[in-house]
Protein backbone atom coordinates (compact mmCIF):
# COMPACT_ATOMS: atom_id res chain seq x y z
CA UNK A 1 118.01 77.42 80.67
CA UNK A 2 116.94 81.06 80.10
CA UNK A 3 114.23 82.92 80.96
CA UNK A 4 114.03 85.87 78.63
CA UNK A 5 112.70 89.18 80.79
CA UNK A 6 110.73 89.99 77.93
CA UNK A 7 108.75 86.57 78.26
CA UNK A 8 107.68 87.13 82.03
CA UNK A 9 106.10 90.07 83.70
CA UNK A 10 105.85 89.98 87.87
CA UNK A 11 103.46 91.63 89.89
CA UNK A 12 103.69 91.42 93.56
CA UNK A 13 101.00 92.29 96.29
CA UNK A 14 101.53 91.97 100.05
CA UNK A 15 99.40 93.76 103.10
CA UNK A 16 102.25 95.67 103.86
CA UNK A 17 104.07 95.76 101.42
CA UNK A 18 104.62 98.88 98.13
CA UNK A 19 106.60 99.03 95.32
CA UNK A 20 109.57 101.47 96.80
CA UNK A 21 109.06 104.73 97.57
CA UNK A 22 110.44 107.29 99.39
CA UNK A 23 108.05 107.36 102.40
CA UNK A 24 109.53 107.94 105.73
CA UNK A 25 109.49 105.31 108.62
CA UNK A 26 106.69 105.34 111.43
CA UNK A 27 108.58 106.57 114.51
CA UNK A 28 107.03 104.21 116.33
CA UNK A 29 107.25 100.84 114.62
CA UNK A 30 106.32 97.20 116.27
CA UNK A 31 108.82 94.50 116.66
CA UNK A 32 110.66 92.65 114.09
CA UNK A 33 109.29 89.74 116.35
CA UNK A 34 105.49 91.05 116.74
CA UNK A 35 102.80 89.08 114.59
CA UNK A 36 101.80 92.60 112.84
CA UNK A 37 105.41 92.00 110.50
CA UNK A 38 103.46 88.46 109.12
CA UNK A 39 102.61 89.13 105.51
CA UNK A 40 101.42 87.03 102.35
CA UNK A 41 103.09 87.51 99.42
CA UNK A 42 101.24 87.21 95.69
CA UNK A 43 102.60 87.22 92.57
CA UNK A 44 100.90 87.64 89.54
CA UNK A 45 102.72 86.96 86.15
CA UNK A 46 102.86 86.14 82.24
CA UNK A 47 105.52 82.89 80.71
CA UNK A 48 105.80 82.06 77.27
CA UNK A 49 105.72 78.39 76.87
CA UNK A 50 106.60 78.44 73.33
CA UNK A 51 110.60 78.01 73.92
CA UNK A 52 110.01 75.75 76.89
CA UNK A 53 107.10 73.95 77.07
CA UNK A 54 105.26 72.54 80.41
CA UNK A 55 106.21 68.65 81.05
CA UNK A 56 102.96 67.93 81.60
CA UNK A 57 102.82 68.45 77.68
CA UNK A 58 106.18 67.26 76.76
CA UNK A 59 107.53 65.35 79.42
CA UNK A 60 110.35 63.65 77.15
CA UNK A 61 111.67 67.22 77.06
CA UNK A 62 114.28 67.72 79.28
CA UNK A 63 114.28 71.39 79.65
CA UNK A 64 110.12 71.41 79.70
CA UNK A 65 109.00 73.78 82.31
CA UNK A 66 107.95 71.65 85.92
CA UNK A 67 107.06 74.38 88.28
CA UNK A 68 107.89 78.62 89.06
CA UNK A 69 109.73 79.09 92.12
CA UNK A 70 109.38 82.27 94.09
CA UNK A 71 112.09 84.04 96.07
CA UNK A 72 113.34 86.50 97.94
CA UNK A 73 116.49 87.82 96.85
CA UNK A 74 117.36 90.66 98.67
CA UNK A 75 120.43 89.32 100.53
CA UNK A 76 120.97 85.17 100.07
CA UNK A 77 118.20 83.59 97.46
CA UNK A 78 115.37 82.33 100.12
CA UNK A 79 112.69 80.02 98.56
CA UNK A 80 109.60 81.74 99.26
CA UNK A 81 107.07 78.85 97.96
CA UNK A 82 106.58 77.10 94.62
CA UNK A 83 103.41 77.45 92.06
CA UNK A 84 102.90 74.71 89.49
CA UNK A 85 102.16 75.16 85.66
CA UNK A 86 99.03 76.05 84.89
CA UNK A 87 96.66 72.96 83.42
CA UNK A 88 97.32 72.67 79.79
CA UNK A 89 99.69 75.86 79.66
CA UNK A 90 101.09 75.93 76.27
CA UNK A 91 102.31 78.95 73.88
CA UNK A 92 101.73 82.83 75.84
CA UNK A 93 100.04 82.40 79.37
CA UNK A 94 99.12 85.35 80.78
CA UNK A 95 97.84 85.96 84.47
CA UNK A 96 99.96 82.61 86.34
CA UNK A 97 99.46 83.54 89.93
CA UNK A 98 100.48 82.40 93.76
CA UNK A 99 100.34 83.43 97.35
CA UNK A 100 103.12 81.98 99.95
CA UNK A 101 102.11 81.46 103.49
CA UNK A 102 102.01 83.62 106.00
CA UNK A 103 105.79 84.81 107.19
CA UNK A 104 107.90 87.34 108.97
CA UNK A 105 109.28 89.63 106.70
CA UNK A 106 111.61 92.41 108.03
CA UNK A 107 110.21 96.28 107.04
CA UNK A 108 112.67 97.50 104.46
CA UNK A 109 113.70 97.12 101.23
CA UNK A 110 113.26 92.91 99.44
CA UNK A 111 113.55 91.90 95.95
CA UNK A 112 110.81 89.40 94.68
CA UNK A 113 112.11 87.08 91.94
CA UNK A 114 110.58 84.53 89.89
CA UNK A 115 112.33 81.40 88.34
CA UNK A 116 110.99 78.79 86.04
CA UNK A 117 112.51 75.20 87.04
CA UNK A 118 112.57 72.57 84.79
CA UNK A 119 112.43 68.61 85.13
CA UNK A 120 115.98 68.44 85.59
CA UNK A 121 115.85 70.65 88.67
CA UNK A 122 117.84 73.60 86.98
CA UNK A 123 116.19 77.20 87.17
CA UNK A 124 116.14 80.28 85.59
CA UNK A 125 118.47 83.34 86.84
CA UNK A 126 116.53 85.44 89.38
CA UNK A 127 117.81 88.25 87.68
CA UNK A 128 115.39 88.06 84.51
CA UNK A 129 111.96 88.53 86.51
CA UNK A 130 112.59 90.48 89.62
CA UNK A 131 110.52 93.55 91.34
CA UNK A 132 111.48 95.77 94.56
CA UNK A 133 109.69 96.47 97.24
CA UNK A 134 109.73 98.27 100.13
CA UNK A 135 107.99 96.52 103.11
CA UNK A 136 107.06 99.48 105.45
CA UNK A 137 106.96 98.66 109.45
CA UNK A 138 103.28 98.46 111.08
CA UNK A 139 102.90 100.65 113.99
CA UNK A 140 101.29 99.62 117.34
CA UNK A 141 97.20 99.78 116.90
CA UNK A 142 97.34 100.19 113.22
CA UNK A 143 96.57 97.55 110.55
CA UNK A 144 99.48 98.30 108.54
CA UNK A 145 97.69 97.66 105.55
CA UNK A 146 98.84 99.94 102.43
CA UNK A 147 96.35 101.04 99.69
C-alpha cells in the first residue's frame, strides 16, 4: 500500500518540542532521567480516503484504511501510539488528530512519521509523511515549554 505525500500533511506539537532550528543548548540541562524530559506528542493531519477507503465503510476491502500509526523514526521505527479513522471518513479529511501519552523523549533531534495501516496489518512507508524536530533539553527551575 502507498501513501502518496501529497495526500497527507503532518503537524506535530509537543511542550518541548520545535520544528529544528539552530538554537544552542542550555548549559545547564536536567537529566535524561528527570520528569521535566516527559512530553506529549500531537499530530495534526489531512488523508485522502478516496484511493483507500476506511473499513468501517468498506470492510470487504482488503487494503481499506483500519487505523494511523504514529512513530518515531529517528533511529529504529518506535510505535508512538495509534489514532483510529475518523467516524464516517470518506473522500479528503482534513484536520485527523492525536496525542500519545506522556513519555521520555531524549532532547535532540526525532523524526515524527505517520503511517496508515490497513485491515491486513500492512502500513504505509514512514517516509511519505514525516516532520523533524528538535526536542530542546529543559533546564533546572524552568518549564521548558517553547512558544
Amino acid at each position: 500500500m502507498a501513501l502518496r505525500a501529497s495526500a497527507i500533511t503532518l503537524v506535530l506539537a509537543a511542550v518541548g518540542c520545535a520544528r529544528s532550528s539552530g538554537a544552542n543548548a542550555d548549559p545547564h540541562p536536567i537529566p535524561q532521567n528527570e520528569e521535566a524530559n516527559i512530553h506529549k506528542v500531537s499530530v495534526q493531519f489531512d488523508y485522502d480516503f478516496g484511493k483507500h477507503p476506511a473499513c468501517a465503510a468498506k470492510p470487504a476491502v482488503k487494503n481499506c484504511i483500519k487505523q494511523f500509526d504514529v512513530y518515531d523514526v529517528s533511529g529504529q521505527k518506535f510505535r508512538l501510539f495509534s489514532i483510529p479513522v475518523p467516524k464516517d471518513a470518506t473522500g479528503l479529511v482534513k484536520g485527523i488528530t492525536g496525542t500519545s501519552p506522556s513519555r521520555t523523549f531524549l532532547p535532540g533531534t526525532h523524526y515524527i512519521s505517520v503511517t496508515a495501516e490497513d485491515a491486513q496489518g500492512s502500513e504505509s512507508e514512514t517516509s511519505a509523511a514525516r516532520v523533524k524536530v528538535e526536542i530542546k533539553a529543559k533546564t533546572a527551575g524552568g518549564s521548558g515549554e517553547q512558544k
